[in-house]
N, C-alpha and C. Protein backbone atom coordinates (compact mmCIF):
# COMPACT_ATOMS: atom_id res chain seq x y z
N UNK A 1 -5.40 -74.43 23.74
CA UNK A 1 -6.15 -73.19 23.87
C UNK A 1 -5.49 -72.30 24.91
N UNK A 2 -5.81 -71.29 24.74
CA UNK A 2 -4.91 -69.88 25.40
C UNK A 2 -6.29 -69.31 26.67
N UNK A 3 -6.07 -68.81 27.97
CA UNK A 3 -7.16 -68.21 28.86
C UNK A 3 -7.12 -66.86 27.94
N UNK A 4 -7.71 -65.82 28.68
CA UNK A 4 -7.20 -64.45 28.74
C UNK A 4 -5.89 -64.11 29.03
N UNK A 5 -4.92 -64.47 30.18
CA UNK A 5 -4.14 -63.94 30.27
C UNK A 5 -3.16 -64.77 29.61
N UNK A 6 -3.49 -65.57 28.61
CA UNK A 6 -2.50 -66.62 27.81
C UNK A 6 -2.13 -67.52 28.62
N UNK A 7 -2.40 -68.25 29.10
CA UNK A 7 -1.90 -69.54 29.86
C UNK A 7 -2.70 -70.59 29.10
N UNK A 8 -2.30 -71.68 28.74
CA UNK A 8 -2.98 -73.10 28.51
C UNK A 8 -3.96 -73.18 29.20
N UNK A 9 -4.45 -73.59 28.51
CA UNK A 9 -6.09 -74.26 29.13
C UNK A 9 -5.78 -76.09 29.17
N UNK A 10 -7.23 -76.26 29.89
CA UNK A 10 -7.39 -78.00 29.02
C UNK A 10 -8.92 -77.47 29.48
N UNK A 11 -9.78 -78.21 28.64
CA UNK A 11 -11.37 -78.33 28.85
C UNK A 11 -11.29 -79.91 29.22
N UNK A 12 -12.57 -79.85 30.10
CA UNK A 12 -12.53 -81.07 30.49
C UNK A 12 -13.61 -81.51 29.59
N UNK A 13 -13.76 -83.13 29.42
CA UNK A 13 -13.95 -83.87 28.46
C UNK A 13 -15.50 -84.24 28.90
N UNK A 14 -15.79 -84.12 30.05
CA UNK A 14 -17.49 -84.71 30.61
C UNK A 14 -18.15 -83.05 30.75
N UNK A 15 -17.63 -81.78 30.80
CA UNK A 15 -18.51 -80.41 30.57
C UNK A 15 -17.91 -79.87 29.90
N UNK A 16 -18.43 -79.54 28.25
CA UNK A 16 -17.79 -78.48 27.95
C UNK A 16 -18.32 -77.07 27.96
N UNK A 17 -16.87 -76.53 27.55
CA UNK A 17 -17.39 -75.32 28.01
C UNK A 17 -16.15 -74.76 29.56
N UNK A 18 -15.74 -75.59 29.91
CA UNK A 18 -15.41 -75.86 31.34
C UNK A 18 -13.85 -75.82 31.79
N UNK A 19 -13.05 -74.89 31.21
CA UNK A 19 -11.66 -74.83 31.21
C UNK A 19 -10.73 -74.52 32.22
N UNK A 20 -9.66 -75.32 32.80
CA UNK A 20 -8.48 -74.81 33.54
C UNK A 20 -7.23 -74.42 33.26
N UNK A 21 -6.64 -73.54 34.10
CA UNK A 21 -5.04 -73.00 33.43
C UNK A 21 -4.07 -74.24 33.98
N UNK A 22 -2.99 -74.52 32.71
CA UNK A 22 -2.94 -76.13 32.82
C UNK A 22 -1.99 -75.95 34.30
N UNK A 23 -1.41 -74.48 35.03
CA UNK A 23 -0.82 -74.45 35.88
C UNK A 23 -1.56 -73.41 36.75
N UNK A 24 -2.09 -73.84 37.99
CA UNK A 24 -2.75 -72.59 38.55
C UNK A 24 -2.17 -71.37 39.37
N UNK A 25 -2.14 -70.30 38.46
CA UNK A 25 -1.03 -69.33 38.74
C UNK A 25 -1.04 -69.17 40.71
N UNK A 26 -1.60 -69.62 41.14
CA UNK A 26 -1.46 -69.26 42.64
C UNK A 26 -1.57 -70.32 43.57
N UNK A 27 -1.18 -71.52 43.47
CA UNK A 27 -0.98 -72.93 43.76
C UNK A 27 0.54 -73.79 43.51
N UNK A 28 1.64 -72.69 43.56
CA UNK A 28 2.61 -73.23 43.80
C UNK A 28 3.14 -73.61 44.97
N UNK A 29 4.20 -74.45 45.23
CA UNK A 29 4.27 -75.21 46.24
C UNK A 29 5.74 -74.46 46.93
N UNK A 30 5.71 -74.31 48.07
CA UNK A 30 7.42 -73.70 48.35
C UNK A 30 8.28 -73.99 48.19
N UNK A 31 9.78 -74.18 48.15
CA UNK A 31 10.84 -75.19 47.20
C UNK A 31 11.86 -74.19 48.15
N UNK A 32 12.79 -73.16 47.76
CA UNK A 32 13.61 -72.73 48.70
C UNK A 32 14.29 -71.41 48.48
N UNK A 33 14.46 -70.83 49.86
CA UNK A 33 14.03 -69.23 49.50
C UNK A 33 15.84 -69.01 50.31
N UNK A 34 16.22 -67.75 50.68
CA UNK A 34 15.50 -66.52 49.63
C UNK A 34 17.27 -66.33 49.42
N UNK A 35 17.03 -65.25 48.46
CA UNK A 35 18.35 -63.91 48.46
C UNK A 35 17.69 -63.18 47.93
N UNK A 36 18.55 -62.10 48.26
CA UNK A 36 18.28 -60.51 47.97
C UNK A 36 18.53 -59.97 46.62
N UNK A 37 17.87 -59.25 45.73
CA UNK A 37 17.88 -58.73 44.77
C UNK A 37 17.19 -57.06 44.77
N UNK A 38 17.93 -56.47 43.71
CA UNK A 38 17.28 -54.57 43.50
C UNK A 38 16.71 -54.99 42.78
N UNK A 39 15.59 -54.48 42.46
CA UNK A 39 13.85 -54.55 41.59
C UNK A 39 13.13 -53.43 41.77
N UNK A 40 13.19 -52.96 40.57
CA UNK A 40 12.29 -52.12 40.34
C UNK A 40 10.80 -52.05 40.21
N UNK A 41 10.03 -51.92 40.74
CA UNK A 41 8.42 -52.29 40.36
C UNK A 41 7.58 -50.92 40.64
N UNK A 42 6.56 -51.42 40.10
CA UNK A 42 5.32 -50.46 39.57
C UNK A 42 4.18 -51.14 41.03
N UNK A 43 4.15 -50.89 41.48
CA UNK A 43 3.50 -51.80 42.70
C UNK A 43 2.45 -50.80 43.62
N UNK A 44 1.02 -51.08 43.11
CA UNK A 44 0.76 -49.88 44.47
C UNK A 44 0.78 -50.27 46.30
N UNK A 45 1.28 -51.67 46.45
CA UNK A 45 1.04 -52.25 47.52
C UNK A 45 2.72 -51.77 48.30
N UNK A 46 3.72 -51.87 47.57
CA UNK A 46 5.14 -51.54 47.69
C UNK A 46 5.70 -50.16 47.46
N UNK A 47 6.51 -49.56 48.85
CA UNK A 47 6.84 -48.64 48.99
C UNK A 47 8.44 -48.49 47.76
N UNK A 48 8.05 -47.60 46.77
CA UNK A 48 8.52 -47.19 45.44
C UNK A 48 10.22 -47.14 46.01
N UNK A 49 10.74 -46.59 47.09
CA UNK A 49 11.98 -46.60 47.38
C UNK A 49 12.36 -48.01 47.67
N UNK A 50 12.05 -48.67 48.69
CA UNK A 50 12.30 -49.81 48.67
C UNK A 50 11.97 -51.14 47.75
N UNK A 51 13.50 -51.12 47.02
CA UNK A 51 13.89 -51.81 45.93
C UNK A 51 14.22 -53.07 45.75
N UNK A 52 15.02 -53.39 46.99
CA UNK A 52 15.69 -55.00 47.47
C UNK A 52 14.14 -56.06 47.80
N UNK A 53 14.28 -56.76 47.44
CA UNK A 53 13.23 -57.81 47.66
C UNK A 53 14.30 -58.88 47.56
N UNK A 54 13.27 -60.02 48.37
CA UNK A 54 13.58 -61.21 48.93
C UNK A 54 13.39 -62.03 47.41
N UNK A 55 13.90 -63.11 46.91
CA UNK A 55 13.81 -64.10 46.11
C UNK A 55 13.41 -65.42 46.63
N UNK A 56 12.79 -66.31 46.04
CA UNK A 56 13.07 -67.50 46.54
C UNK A 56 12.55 -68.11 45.39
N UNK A 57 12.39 -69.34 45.53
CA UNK A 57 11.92 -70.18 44.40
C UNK A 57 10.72 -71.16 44.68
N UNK A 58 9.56 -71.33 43.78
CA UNK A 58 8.54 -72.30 44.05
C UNK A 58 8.74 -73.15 43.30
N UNK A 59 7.67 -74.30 42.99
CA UNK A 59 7.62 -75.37 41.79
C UNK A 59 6.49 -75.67 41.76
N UNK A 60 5.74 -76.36 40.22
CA UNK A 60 4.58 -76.61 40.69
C UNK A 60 4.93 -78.08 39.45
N UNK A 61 4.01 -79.06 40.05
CA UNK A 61 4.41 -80.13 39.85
C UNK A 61 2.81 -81.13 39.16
N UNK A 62 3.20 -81.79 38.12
CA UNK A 62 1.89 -82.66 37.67
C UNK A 62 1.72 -83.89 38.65
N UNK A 63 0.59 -83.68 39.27
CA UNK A 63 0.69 -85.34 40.12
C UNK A 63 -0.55 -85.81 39.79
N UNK A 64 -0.04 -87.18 40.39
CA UNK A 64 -1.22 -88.72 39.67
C UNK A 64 -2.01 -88.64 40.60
N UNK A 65 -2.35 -87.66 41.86
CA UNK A 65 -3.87 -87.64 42.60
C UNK A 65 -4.43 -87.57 41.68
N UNK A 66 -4.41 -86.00 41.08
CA UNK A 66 -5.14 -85.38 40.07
C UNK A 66 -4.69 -85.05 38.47
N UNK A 67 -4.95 -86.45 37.67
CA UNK A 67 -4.26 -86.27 36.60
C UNK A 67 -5.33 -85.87 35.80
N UNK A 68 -6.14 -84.49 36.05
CA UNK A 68 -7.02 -83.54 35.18
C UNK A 68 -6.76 -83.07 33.54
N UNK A 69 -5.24 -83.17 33.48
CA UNK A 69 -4.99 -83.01 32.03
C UNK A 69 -5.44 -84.09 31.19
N UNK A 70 -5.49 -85.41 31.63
CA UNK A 70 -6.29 -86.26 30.89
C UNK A 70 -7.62 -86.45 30.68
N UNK A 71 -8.46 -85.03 31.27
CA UNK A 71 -9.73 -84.99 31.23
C UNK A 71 -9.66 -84.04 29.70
N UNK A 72 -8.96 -83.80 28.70
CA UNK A 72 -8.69 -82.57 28.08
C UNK A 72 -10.10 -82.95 26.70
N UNK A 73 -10.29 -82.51 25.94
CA UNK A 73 -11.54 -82.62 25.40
C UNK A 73 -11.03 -83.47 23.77
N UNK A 74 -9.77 -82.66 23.29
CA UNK A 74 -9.24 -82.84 22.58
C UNK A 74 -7.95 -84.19 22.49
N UNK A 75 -7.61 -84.76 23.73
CA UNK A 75 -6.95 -85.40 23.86
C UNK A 75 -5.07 -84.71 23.62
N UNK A 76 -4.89 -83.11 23.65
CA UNK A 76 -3.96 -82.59 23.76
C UNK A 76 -2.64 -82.94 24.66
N UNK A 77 -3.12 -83.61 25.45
CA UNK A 77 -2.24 -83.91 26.82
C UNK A 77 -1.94 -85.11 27.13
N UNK A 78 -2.51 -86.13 26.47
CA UNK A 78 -2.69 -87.67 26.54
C UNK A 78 -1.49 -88.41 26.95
N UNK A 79 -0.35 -87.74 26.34
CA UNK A 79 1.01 -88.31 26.67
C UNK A 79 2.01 -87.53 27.56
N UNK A 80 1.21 -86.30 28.25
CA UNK A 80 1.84 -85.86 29.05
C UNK A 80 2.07 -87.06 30.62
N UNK A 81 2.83 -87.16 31.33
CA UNK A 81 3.11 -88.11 32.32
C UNK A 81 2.71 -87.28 33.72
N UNK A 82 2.56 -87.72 34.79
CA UNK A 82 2.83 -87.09 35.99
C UNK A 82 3.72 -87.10 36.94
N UNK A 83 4.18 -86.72 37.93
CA UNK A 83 5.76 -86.33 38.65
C UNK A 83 6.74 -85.25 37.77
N UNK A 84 6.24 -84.57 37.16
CA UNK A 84 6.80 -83.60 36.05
C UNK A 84 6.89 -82.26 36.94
N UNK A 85 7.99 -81.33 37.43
CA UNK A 85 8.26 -80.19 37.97
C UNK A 85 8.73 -79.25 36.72
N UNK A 86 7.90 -78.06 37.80
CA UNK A 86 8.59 -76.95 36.59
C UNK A 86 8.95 -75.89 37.66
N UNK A 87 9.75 -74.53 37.69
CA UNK A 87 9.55 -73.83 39.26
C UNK A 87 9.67 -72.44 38.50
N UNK A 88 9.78 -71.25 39.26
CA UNK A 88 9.76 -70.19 39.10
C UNK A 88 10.28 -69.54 39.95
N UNK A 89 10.94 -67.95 39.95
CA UNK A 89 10.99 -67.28 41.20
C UNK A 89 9.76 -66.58 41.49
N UNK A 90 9.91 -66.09 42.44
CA UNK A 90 8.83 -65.26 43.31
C UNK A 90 9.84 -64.55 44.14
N UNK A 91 9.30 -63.05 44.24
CA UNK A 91 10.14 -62.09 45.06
C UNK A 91 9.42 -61.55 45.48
N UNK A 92 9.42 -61.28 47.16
CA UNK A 92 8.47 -60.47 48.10
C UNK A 92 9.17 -59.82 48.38
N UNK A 93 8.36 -58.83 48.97
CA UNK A 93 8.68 -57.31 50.19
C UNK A 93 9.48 -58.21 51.27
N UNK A 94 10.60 -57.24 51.13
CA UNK A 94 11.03 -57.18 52.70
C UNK A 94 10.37 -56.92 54.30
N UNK A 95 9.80 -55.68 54.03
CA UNK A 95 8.77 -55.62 54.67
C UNK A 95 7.25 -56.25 55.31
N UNK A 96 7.05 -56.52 54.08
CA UNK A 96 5.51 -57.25 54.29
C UNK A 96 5.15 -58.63 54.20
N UNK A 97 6.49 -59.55 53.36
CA UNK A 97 6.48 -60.29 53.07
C UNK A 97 5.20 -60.86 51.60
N UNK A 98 4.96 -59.83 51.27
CA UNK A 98 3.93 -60.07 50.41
C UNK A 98 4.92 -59.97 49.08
N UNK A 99 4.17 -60.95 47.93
CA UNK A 99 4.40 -61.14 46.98
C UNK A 99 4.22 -60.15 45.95
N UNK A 100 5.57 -60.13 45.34
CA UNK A 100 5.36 -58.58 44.47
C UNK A 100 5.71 -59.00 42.82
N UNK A 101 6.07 -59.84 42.60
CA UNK A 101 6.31 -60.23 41.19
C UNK A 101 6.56 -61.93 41.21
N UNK A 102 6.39 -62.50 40.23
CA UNK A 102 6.55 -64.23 39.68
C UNK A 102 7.55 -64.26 38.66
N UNK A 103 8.21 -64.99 38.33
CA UNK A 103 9.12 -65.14 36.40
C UNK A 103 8.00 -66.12 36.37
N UNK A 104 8.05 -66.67 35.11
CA UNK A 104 7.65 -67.49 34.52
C UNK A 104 8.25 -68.75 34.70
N UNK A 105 7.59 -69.57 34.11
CA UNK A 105 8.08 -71.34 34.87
C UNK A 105 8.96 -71.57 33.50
N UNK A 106 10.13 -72.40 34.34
CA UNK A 106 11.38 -72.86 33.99
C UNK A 106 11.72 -73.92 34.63
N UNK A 107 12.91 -74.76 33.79
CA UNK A 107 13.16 -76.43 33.95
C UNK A 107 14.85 -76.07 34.60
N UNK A 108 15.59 -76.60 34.95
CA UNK A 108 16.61 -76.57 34.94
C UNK A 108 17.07 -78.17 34.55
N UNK A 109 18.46 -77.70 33.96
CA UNK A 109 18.74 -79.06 32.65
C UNK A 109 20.27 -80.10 33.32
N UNK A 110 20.15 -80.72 32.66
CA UNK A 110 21.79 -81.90 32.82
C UNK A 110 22.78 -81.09 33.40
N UNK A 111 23.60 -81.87 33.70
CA UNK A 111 24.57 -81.71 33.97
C UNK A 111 25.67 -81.85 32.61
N UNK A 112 26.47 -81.31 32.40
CA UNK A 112 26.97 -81.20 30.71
C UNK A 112 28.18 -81.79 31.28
N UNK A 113 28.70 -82.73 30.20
CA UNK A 113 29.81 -83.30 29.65
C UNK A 113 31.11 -82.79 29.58
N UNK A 114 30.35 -81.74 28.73
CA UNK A 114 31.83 -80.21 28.66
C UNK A 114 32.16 -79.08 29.70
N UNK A 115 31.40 -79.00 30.93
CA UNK A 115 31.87 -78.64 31.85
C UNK A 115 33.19 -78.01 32.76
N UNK A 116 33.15 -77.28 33.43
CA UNK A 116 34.51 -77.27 34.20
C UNK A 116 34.38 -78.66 35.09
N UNK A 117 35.71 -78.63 36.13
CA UNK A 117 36.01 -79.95 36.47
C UNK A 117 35.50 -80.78 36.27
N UNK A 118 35.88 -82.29 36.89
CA UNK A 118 35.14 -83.70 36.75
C UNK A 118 34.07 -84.22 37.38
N UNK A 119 32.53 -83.91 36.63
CA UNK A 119 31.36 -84.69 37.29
C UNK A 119 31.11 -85.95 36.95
N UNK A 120 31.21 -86.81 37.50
CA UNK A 120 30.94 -88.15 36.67
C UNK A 120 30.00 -88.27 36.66
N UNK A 121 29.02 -87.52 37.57
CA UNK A 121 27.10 -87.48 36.94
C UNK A 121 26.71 -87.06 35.64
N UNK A 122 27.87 -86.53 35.36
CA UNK A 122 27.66 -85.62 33.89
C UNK A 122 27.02 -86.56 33.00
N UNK A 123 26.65 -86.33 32.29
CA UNK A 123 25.40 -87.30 30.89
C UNK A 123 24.33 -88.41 31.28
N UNK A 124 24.53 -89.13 32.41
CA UNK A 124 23.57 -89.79 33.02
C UNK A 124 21.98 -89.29 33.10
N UNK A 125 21.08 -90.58 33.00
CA UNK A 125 20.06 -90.26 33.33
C UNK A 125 19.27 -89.42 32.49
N UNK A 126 19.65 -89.03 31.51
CA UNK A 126 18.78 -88.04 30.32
C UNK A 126 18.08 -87.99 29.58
N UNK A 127 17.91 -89.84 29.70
CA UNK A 127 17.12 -90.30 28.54
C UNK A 127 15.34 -89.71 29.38
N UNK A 128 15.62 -89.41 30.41
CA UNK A 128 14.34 -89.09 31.34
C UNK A 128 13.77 -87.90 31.14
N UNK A 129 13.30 -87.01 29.48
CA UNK A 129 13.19 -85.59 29.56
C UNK A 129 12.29 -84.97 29.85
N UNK A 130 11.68 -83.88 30.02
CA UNK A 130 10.70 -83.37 30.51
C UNK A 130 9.39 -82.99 29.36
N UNK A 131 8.17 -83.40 29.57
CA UNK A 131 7.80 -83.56 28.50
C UNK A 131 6.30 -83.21 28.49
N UNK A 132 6.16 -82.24 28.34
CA UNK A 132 4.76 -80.90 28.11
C UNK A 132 4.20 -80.31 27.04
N UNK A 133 2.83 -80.74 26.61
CA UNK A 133 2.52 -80.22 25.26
C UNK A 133 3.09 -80.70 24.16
N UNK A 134 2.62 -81.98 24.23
CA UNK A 134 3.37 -82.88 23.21
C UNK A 134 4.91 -82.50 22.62
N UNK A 135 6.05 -81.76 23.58
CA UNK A 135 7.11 -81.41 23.20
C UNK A 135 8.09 -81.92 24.41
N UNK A 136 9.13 -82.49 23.81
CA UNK A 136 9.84 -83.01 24.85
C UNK A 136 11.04 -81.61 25.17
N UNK A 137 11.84 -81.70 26.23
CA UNK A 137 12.46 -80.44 27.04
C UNK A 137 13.76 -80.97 27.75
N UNK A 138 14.88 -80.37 27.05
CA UNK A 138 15.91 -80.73 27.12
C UNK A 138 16.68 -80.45 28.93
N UNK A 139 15.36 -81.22 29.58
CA UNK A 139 15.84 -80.50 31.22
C UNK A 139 15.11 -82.14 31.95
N UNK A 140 15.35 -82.45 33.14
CA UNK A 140 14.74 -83.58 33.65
C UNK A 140 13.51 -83.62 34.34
N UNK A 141 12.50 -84.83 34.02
CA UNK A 141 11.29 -84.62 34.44
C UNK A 141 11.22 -83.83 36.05
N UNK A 142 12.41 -84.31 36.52
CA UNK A 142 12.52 -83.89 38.09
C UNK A 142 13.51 -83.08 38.45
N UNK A 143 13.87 -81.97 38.29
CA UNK A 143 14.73 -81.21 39.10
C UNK A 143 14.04 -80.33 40.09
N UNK A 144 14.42 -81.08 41.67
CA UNK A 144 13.43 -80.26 42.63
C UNK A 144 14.65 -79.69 43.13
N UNK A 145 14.46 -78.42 43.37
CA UNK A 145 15.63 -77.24 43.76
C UNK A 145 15.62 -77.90 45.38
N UNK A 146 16.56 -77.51 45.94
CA UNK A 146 16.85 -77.74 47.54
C UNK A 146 17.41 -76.75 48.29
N UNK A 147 18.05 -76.14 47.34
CA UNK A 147 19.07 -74.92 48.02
C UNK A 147 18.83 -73.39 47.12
N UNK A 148 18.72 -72.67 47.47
CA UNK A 148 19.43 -71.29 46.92
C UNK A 148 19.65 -70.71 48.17
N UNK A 149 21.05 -69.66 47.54
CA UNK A 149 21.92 -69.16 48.41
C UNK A 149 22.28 -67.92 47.79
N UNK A 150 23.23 -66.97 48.35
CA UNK A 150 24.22 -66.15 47.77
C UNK A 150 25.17 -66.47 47.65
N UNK A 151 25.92 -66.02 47.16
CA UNK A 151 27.54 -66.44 46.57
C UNK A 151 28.40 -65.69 47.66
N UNK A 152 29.36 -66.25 48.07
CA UNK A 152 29.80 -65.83 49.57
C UNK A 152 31.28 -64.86 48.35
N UNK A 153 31.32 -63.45 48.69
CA UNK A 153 32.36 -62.59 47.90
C UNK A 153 31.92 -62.51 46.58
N UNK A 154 30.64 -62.31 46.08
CA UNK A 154 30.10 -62.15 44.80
C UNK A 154 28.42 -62.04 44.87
N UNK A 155 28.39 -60.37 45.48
CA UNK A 155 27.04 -60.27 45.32
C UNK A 155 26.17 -59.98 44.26
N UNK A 156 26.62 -60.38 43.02
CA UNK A 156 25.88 -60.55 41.67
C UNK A 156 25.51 -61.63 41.44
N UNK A 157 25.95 -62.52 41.76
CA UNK A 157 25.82 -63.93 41.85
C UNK A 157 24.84 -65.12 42.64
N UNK A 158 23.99 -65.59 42.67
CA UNK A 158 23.55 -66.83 43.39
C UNK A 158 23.63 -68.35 43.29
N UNK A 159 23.50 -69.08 44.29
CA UNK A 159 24.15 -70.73 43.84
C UNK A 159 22.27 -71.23 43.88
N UNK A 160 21.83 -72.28 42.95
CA UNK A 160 21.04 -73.01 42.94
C UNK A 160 21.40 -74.63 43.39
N UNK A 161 21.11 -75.18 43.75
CA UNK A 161 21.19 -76.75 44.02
C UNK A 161 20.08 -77.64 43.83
N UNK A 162 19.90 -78.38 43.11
CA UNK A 162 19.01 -79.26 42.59
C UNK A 162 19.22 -80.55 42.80
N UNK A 163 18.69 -81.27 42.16
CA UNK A 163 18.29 -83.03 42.14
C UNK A 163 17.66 -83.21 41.31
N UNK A 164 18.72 -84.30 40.40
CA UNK A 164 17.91 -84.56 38.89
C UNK A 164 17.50 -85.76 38.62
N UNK A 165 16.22 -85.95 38.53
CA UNK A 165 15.51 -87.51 38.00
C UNK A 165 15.52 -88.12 39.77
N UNK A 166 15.51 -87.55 40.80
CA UNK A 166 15.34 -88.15 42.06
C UNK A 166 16.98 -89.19 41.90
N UNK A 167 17.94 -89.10 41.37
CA UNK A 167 18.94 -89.69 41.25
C UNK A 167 20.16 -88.86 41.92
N UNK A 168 20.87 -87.88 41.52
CA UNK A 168 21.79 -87.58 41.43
C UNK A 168 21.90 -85.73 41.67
N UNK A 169 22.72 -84.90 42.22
CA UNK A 169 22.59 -83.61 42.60
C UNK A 169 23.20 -82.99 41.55
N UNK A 170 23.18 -81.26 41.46
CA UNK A 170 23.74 -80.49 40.67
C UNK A 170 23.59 -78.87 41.30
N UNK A 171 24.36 -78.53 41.19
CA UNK A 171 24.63 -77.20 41.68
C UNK A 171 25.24 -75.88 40.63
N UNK A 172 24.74 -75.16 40.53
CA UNK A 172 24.54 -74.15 39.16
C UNK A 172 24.80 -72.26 39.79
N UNK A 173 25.83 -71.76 39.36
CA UNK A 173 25.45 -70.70 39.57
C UNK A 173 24.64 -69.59 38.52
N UNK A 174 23.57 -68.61 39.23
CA UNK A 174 23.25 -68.00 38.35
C UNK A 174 23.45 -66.24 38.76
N UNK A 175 23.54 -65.92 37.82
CA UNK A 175 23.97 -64.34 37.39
C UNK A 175 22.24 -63.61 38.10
N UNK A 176 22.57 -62.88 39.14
CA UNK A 176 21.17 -62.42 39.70
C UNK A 176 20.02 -61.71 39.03
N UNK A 177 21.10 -60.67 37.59
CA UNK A 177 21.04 -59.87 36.70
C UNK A 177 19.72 -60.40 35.74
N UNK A 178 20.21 -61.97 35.77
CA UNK A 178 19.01 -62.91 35.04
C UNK A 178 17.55 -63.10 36.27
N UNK A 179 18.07 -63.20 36.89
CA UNK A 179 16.78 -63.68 38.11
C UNK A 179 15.85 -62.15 37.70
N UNK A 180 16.45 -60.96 38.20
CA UNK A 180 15.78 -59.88 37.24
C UNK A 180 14.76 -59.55 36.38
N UNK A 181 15.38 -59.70 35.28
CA UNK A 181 14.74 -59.83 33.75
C UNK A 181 13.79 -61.09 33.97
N UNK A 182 13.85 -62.23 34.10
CA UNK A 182 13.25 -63.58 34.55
C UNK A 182 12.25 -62.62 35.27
N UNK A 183 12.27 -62.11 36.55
CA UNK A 183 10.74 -61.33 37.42
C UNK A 183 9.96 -60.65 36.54
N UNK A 184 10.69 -59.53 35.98
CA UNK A 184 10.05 -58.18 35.27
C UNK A 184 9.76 -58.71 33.46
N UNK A 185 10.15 -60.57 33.61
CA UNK A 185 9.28 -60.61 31.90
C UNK A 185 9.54 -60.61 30.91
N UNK A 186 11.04 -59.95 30.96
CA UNK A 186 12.47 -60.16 30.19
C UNK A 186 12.87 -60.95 29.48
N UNK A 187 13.22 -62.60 30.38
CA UNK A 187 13.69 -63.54 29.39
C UNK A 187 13.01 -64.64 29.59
């Protein structure tokens, strides 16, 4: 089931009637901040010239305190697991530090085979996929970010650093251009 603003629901199984968004848009956890990006926004809280905002990244994560998705009415979620991360950016004011836009939640995936140079982490560990809404996700139950940075002589650019399956590291650059489109809804 969909809220109003389209997010998953689950109803719980002892009231119905009684629904949560299966991620609560304002209960993410901090993970690691920031670089600078131009952004355009519609904001009445943000001064319209000032464009650069701060980036950083959250995550929000299924845990076995509260494994509420198994309260679901329908049994939709039954085989979803817990320790499952998903993260997002978030970009605030420079100024105010207040939050001015979210992307949407995203996995980050393996380490690939076909790669530039030699990772010997490459293909390991994959059989571990991420697995939401009865659909499995070609990314690991666990990639908790640790690092973002800028790219030192490439300010289009940012480095991510992760940890996949609590095993093994990976480090990814991404095109800022995407972080962007990712805020404003794009991709």
């Amino acid at each position: 089931d969909k809220d109003p603003n389209g997010r998953d629901e689950c109803v719980n199984r002892t009231q119905d009637h009684v629904t949560y968004p299966f991620f609560t848009p304002d209960r993410d956890w901090g993970t690691a901040c920031c670089v600078t990006v131009n952004l355009q926004l519609s904001t009445p809280n943000l001064d319209q010239s000032a464009t650069t905002v701060l980036v950083g990244i959250s995550h929000a994560k299924l845990s076995k305190r509260k494994p509420w998705w198994f309260q679901d009415l329908y049994g939709r979620y039954d085989d979803t697991g817990f320790d499952q991360y998903l993260s997002r950016f978030v970009a605030y004011s420079q100024e105010t530090l207040e939050i001015v836009a979210r992307s949407g939640y995203f996995c980050l995936g393996f380490a690939s085979t076909h790669g530039e140079g030699d990772n010997t982490l490459a293909g390991r560990n994959t059989q571990f996929n991420l697995r939401l809404f009865n659909e499995s996700f070609a990314c690991p139950v666990v990639h908790f970010i640790s690092g973002f940075s800028e790219v030192v002589g490439d300010p289009e650019k940012a480095i991510i650093s992760y940890g996949i399956n609590d095993s093994h590291p990976r480090m990814m650059l991404v095109n800022k251009a995407d972080i962007v489109k990712s805020l404003l809804g794009q991709l």
